[in-house]
Protein backbone atom coordinates (compact mmCIF):
# COMPACT_ATOMS: atom_id res chain seq x y z
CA UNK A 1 82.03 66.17 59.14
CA UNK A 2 85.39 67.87 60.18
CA UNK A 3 87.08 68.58 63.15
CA UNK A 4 89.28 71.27 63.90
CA UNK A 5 91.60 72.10 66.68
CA UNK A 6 92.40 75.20 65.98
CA UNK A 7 96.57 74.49 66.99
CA UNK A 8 95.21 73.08 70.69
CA UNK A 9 96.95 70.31 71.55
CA UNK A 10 95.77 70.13 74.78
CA UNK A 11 92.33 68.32 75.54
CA UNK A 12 89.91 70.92 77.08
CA UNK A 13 89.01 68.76 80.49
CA UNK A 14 92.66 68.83 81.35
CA UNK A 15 92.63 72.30 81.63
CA UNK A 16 89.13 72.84 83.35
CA UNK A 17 90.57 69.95 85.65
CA UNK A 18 93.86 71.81 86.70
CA UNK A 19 91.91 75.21 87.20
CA UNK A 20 89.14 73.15 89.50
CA UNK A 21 92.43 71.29 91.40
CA UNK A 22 93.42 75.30 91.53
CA UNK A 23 90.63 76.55 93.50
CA UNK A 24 90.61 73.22 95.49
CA UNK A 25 94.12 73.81 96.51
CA UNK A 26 93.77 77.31 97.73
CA UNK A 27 90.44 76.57 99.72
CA UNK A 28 92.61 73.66 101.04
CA UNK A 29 94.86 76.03 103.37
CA UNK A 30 91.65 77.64 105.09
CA UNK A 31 89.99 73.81 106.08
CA UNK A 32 93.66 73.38 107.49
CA UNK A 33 93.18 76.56 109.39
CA UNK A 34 89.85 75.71 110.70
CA UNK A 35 90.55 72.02 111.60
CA UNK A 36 93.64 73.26 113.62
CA UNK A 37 91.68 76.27 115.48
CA UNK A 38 88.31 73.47 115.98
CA UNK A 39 90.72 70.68 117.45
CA UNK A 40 92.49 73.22 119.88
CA UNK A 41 88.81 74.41 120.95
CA UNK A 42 87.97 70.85 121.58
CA UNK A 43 91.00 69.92 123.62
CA UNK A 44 91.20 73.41 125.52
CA UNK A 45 94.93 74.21 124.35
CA UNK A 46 93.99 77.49 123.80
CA UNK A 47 93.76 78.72 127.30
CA UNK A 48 97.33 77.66 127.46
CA UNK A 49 98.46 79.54 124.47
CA UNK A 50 97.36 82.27 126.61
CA UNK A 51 100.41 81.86 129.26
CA UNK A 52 102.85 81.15 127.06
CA UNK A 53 105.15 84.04 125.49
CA UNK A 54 103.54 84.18 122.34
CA UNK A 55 101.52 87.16 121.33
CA UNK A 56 98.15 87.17 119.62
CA UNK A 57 99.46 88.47 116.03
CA UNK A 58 102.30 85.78 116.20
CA UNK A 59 99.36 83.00 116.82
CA UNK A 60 97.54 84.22 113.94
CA UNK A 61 100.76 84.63 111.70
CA UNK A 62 101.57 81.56 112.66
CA UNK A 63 98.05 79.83 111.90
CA UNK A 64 98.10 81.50 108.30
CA UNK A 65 101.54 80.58 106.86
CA UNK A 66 100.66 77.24 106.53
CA UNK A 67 97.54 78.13 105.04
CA UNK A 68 98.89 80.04 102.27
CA UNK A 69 102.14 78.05 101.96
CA UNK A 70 100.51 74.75 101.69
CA UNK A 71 98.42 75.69 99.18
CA UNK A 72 100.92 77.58 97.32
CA UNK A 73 103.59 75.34 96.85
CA UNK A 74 101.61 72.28 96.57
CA UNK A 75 99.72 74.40 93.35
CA UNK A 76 102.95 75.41 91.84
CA UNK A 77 104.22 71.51 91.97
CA UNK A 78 100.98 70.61 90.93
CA UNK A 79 101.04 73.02 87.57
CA UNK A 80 104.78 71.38 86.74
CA UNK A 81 103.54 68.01 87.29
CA UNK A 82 100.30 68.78 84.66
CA UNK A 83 102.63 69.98 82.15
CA UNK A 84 101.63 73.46 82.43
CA UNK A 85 104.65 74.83 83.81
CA UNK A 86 104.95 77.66 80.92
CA UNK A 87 102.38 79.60 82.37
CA UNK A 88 102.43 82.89 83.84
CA UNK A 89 103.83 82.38 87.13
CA UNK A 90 103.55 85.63 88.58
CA UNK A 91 99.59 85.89 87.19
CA UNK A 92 99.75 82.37 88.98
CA UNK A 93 100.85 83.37 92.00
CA UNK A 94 99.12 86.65 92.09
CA UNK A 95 95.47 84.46 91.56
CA UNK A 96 97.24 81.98 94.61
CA UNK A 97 97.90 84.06 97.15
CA UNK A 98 94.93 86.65 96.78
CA UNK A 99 92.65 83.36 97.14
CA UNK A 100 94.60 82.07 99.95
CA UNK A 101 94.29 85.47 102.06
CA UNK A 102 90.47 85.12 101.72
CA UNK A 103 91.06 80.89 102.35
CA UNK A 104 92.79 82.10 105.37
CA UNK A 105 89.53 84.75 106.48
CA UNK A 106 87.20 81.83 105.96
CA UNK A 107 89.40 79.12 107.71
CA UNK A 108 89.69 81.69 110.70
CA UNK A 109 85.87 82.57 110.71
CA UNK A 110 85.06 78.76 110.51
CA UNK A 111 87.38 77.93 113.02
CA UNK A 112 86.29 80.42 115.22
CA UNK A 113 82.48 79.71 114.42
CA UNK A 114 82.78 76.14 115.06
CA UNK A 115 82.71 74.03 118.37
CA UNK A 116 83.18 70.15 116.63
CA UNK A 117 85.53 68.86 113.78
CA UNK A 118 83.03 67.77 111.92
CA UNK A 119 80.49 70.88 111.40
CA UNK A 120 83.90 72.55 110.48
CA UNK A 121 84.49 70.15 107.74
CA UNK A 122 81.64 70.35 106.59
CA UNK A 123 80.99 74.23 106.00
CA UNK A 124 84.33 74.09 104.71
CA UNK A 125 83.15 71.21 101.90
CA UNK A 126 80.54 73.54 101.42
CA UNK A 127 82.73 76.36 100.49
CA UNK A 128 84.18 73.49 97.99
């Protein structure tokens, strides 16, 4: 019996691993989302966004950069640190950020849905 490789050096679980740490790492930004939103809900610091200066788009804005930068630059780190830093970046990034905007939806709906830390983590371990 004979194997052959077929010129891949690369062993195939490494690369289903990094594509599973992928989608792990985008869905990560939206639990952040949610946990945030959940824990002011629980300690009632929302009503006191309300007086402050900030405006509603700015809160949201504000809520989603770290849920698509997180996930973003922690990904792109990731894929250097793997050894698969040749990829296609942009196709990369493309793949990042259009699963981070619906990360983002989700962690917002699942915030929003959500009175305790703990249902939130868990629909979100669902969506895992």
């Amino acid at each position: 019996m004979e194997f052959e490789n077929f010129g891949n050096t690369i062993p195939p679980i490494k690369k289903l691993m990094v594509n599973v740490a992928i989608m792990f790492g985008s869905i990560l930004g939206g639990m952040l989302i949610a946990l945030n939103i959940v824990e002011e809900k629980v300690d009632n610091t929302i009503s006191a966004i309300s007086v402050t200066p900030i405006s509603r788009g700015g809160y949201i804005i504000g809520k989603s950069i770290i849920g698509i930068l997180v996930p973003v630059v922690g990904i792109t780190i990731m894929l250097f640190l793997t050894g698969f830093g040749n990829v296609n970046m942009l196709q990369i990034l493309m793949i990042l950020l259009a699963s981070s905007i619906i990360s983002v939806l989700v962690g917002f709906i699942e915030g929003i849905n959500n009175d305790d830390v703990m249902n939130a983590a868990g629909n979100i371990k669902i969506l895992f």
